[in-house]
N, C-alpha and C. Protein backbone atom coordinates (compact mmCIF):
# COMPACT_ATOMS: atom_id res chain seq x y z
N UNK A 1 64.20 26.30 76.89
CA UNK A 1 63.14 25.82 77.76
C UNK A 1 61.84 26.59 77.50
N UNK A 2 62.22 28.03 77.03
CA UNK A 2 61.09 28.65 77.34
C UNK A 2 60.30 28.39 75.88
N UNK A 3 61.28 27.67 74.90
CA UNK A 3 60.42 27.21 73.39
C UNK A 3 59.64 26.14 73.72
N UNK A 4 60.28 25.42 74.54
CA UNK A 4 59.43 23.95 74.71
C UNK A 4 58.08 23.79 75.33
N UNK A 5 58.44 25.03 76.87
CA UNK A 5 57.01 25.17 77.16
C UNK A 5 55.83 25.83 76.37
N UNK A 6 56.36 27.28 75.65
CA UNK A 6 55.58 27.38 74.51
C UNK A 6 54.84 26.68 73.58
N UNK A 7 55.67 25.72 73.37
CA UNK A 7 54.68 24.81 72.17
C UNK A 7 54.05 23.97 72.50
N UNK A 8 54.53 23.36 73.92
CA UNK A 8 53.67 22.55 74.87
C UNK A 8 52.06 22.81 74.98
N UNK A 9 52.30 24.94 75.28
CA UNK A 9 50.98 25.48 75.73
C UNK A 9 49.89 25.32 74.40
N UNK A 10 50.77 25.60 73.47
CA UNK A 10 50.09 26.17 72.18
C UNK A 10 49.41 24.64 71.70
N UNK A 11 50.54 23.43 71.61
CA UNK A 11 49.68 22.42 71.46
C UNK A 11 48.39 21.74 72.42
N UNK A 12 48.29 21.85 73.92
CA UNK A 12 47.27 21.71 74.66
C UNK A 12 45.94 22.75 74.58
N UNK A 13 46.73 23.77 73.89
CA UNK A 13 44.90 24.47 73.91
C UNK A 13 44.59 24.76 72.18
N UNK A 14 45.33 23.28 71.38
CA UNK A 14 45.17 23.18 70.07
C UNK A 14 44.21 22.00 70.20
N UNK A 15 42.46 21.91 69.99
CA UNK A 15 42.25 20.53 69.84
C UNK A 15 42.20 19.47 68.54
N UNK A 16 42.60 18.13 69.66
CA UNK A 16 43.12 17.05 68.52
C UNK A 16 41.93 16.60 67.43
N UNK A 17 40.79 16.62 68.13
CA UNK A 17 39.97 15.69 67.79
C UNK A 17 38.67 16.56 67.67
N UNK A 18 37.71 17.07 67.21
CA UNK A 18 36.48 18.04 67.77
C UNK A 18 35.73 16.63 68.38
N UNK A 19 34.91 17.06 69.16
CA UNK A 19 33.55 16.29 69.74
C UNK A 19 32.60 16.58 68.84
N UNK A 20 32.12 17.39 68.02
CA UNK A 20 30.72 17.56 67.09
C UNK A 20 31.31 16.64 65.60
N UNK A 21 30.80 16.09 65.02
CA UNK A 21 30.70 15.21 63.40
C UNK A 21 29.51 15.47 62.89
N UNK A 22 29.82 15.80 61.28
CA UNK A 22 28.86 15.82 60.59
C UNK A 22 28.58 14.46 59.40
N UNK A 23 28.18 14.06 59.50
CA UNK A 23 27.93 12.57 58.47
C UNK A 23 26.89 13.14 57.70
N UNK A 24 27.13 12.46 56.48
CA UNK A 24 25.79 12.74 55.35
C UNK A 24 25.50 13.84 54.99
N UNK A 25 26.44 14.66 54.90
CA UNK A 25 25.80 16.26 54.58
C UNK A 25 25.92 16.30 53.25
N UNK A 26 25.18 17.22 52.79
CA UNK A 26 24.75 17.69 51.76
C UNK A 26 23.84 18.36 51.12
N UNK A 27 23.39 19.12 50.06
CA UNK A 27 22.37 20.23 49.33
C UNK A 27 21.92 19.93 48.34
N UNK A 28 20.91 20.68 48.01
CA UNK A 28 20.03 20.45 46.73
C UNK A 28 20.58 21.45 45.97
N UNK A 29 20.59 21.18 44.73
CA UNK A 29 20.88 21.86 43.54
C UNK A 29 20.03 23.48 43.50
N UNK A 30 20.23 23.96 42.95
CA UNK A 30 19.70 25.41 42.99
C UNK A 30 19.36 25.62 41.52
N UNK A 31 18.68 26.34 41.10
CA UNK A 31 18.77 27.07 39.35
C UNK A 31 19.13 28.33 39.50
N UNK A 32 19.75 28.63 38.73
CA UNK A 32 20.60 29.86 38.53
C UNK A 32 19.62 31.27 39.04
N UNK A 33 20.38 32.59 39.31
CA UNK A 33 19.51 33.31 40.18
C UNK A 33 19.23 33.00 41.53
N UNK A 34 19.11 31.74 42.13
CA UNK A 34 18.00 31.66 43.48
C UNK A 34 18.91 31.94 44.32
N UNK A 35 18.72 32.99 45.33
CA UNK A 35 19.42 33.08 45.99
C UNK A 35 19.94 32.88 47.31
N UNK A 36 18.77 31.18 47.71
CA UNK A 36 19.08 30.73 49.09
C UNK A 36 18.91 29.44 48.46
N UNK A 37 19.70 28.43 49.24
CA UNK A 37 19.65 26.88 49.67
C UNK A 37 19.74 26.54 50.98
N UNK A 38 19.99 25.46 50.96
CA UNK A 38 19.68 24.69 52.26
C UNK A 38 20.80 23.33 52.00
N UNK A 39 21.47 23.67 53.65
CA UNK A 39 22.03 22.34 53.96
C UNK A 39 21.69 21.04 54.89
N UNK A 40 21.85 19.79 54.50
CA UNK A 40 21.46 18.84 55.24
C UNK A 40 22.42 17.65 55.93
N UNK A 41 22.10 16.97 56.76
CA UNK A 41 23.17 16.19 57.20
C UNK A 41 23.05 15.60 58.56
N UNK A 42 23.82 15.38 58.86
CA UNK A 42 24.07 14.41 60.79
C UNK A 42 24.16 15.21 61.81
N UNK A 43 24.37 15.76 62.75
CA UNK A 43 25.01 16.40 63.76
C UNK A 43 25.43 15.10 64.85
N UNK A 44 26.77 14.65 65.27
CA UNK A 44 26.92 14.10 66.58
C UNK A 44 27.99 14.69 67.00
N UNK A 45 27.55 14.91 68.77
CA UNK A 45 28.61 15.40 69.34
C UNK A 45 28.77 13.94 70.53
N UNK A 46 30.16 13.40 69.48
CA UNK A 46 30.59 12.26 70.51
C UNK A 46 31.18 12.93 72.10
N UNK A 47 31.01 14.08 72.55
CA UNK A 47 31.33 14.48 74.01
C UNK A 47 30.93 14.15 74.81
N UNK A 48 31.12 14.46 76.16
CA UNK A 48 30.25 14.69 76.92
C UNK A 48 29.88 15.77 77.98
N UNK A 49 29.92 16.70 76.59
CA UNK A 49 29.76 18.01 76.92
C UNK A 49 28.59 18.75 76.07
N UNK A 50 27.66 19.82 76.28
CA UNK A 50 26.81 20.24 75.37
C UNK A 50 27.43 21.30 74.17
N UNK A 51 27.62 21.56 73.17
CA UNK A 51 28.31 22.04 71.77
C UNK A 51 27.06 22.83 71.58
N UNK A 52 28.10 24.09 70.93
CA UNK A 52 27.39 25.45 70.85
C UNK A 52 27.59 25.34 69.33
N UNK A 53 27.01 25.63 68.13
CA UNK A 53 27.36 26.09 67.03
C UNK A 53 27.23 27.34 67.00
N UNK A 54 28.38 28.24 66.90
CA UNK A 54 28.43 29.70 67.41
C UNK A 54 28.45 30.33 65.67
N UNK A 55 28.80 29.82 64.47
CA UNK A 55 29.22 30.40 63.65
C UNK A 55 28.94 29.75 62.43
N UNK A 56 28.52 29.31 61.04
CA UNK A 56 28.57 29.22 60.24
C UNK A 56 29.16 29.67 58.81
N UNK A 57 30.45 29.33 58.23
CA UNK A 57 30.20 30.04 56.86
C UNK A 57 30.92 29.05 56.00
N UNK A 58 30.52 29.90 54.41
CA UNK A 58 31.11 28.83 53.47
C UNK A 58 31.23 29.82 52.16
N UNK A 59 31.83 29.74 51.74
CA UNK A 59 32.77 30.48 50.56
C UNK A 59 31.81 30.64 49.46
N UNK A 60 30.55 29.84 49.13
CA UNK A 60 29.08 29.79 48.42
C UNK A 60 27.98 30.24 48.70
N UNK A 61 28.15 30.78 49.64
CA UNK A 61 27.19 32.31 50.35
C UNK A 61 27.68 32.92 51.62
N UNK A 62 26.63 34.11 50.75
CA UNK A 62 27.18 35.40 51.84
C UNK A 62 27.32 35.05 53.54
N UNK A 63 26.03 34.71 53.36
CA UNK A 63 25.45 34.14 54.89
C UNK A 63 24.77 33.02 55.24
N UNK A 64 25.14 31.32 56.28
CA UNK A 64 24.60 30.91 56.36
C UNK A 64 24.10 30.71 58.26
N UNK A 65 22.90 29.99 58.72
CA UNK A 65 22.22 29.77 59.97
C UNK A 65 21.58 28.54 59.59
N UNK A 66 21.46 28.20 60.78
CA UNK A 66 20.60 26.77 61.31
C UNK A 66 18.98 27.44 61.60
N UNK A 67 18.21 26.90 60.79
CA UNK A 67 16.68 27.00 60.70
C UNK A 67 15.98 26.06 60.75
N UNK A 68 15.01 26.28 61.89
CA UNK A 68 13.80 25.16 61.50
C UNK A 68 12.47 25.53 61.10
N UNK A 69 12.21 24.45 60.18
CA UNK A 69 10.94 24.95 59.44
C UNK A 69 9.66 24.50 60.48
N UNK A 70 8.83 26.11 60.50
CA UNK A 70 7.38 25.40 61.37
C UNK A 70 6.35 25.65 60.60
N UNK A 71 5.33 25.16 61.04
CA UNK A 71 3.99 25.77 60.86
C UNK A 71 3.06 26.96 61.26
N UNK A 72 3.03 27.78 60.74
CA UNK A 72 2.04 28.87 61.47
C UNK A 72 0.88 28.97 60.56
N UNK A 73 -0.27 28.59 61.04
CA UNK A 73 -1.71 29.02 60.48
C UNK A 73 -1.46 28.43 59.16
N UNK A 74 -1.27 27.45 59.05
CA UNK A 74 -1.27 26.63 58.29
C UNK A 74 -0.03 26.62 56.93
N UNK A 75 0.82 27.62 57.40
CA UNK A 75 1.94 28.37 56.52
C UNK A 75 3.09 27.90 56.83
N UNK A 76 4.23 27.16 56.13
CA UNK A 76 5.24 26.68 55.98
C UNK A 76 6.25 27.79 56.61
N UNK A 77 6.89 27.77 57.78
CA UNK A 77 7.97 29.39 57.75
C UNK A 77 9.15 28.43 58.19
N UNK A 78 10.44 29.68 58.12
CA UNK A 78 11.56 29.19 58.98
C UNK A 78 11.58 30.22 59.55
N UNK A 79 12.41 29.73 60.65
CA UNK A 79 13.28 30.60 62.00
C UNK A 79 14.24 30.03 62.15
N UNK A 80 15.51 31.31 62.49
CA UNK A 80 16.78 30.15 63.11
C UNK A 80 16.49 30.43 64.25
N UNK A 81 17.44 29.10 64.43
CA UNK A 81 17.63 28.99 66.18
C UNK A 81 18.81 29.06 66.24
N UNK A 82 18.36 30.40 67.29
CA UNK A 82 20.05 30.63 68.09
C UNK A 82 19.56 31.18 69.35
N UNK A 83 20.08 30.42 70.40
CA UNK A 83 21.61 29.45 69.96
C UNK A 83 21.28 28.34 69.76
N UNK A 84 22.03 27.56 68.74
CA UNK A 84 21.90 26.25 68.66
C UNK A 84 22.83 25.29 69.22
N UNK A 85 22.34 24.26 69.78
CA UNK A 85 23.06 23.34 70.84
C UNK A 85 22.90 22.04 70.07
N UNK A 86 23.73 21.42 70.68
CA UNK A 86 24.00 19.68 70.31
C UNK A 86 24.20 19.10 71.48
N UNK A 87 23.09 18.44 71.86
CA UNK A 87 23.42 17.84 73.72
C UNK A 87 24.86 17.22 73.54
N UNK A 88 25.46 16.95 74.90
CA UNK A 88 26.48 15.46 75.12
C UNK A 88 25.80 14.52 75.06
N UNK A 89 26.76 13.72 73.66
CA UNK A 89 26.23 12.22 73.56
C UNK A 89 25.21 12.58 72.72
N UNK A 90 24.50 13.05 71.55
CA UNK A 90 22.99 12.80 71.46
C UNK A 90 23.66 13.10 69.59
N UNK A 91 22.54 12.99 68.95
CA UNK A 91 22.39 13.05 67.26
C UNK A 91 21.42 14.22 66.89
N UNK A 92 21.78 15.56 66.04
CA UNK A 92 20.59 16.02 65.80
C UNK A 92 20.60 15.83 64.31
N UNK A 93 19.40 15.79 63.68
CA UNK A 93 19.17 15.49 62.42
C UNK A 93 18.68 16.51 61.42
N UNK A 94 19.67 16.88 60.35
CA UNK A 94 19.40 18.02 59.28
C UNK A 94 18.67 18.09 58.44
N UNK A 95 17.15 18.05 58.01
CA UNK A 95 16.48 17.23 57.17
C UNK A 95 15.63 18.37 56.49
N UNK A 96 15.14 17.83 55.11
CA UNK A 96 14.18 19.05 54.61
C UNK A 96 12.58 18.78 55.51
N UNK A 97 12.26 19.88 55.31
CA UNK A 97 10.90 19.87 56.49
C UNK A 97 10.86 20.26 58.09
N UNK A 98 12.42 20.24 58.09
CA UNK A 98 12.78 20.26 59.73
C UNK A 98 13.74 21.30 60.02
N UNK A 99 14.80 21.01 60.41
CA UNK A 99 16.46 21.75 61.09
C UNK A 99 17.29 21.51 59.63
N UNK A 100 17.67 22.98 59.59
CA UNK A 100 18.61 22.70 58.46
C UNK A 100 19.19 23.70 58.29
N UNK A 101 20.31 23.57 57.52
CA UNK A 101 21.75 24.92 57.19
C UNK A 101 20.66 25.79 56.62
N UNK A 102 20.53 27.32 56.87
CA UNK A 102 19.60 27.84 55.58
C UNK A 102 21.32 28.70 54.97
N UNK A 103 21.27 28.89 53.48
CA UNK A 103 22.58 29.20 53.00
C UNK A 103 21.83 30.59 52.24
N UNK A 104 22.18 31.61 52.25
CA UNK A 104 21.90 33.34 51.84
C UNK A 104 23.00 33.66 51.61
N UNK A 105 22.11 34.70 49.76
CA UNK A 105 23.10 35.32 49.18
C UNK A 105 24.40 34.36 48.61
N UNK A 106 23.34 33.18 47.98
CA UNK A 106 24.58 32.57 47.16
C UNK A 106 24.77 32.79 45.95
N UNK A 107 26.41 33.05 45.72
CA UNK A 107 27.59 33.56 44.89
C UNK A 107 27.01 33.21 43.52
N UNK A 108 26.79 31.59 43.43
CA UNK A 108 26.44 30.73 42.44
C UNK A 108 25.67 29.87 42.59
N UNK A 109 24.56 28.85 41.12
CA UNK A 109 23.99 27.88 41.54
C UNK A 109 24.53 26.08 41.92
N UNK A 110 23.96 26.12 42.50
CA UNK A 110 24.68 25.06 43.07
C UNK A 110 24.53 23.74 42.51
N UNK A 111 25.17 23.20 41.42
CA UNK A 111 25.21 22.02 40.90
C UNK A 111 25.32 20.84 41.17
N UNK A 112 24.44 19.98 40.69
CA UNK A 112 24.31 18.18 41.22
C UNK A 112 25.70 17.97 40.87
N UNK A 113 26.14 17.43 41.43
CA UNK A 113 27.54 16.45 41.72
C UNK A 113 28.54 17.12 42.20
N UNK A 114 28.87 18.33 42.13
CA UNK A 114 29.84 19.29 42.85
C UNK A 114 29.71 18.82 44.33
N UNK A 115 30.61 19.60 45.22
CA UNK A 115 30.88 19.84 46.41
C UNK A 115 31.25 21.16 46.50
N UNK A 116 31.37 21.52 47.97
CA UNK A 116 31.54 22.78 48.52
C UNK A 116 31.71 22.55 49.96
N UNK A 117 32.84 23.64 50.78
CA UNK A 117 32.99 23.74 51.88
C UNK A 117 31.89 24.04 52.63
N UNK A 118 32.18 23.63 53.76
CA UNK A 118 31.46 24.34 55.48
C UNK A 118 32.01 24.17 56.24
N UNK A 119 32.32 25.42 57.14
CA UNK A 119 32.85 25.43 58.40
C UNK A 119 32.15 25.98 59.22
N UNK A 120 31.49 25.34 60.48
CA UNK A 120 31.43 24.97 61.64
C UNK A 120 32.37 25.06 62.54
N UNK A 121 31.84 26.58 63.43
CA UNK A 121 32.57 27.77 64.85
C UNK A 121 31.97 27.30 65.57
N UNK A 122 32.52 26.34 66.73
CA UNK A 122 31.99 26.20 68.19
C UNK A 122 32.29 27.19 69.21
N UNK A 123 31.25 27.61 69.76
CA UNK A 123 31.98 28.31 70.82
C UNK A 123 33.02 28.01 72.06
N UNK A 124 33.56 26.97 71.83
CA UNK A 124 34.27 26.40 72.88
C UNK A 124 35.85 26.42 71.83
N UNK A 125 35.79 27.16 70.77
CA UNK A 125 36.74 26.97 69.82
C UNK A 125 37.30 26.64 68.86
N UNK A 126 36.70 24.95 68.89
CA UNK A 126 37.06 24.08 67.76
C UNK A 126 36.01 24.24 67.10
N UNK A 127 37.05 24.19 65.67
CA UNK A 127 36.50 24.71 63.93
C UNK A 127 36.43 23.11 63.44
N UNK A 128 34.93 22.62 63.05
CA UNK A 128 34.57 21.78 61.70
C UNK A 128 34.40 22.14 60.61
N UNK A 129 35.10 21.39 59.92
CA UNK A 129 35.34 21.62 58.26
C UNK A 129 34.56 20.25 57.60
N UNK A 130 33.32 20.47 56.73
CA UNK A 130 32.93 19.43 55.83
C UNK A 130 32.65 19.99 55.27
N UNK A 131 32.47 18.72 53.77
CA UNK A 131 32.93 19.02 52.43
C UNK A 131 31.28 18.61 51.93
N UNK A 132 30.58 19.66 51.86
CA UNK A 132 28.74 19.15 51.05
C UNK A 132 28.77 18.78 49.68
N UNK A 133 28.17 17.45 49.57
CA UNK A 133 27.77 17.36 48.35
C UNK A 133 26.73 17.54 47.73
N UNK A 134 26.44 18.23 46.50
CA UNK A 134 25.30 18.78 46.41
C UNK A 134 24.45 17.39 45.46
N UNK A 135 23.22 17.61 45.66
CA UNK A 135 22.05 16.40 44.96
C UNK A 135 21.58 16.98 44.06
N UNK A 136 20.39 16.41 43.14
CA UNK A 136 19.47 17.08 42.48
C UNK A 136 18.50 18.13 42.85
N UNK A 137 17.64 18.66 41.94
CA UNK A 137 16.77 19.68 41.96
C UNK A 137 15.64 18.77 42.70
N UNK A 138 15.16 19.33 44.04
CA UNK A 138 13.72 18.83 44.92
C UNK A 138 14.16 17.40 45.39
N UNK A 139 15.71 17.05 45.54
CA UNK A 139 16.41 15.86 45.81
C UNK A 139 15.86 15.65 47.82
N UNK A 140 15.32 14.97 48.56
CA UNK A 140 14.75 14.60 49.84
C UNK A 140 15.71 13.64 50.65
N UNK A 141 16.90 13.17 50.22
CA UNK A 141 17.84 12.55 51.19
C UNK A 141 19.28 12.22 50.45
N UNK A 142 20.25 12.08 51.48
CA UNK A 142 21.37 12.28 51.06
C UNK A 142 21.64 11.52 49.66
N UNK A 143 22.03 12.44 48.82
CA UNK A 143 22.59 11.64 47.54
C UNK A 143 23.51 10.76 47.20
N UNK A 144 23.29 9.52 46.64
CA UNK A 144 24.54 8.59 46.15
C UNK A 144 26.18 9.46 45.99
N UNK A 145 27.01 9.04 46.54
CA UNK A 145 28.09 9.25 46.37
C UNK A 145 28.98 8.77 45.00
């Protein structure tokens, strides 16, 4: 009895399904040496709850964060934002010019047609796993599959 309730517990605070999706993700190619990229893509959190992205990483750099690019005095910058949220119910959009994965201290350059992991730490627990495909060099929207 006391196995059954065990796995009972272990499967109810295992979730089935995450509420956050990433559609369309993917990166621009890099040339050898550079040692940051950028990821792009969908954010929906079919919930109806607000989603924390508490964590980022991926096996192709050291370190990645969610950045958005602004303007200051007429100067292109990023900042991340943290914390970063995903309302209930809503779409945020990963785009160059805007909100996007910034990826530091990568291992290697990142080649047109490859893929590469990302995982996505909610703070509520549940782990997203997508698979980026990378585009060309100065590539501006998701690449042909």
């Amino acid at each position: 009895m006391k196995t059954i309730l065990f796995s009972f517990v272990c499967f109810m605070a295992t979730p089935l399904f995450a509420d956050l999706k990433m559609s369309d993700a993917w990166a621009r190619a890099t040339p050898p040496g550079m040692p940051m990229g950028a990821i792009y893509g969908v954010l929906t959190n079919t919930g109806d709850e607000q989603l924390e992205v508490a964590a980022i990483s991926t096996p192709v750099a050291r370190s990645a964060e969610i950045h958005q690019s602004i303007e200051i005095d007429g100067l292109m910058r990023m900042r991340e934002i943290t914390p970063f949220f995903v309302p209930a119910g809503e779409t945020v959009v990963l785009q160059p010019g805007s909100k996007h994965i910034m990826l530091m201290g990568i291992q290697a350059a990142l080649k047109q047609g490859e893929s590469f992991p990302l995982k996505l730490r909610l703070s509520n627990g549940d782990i997203l796993d997508v698979e980026i495909m990378t585009g060309s060099f100065g590539q501006m929207s998701v690449p042909n599959r």
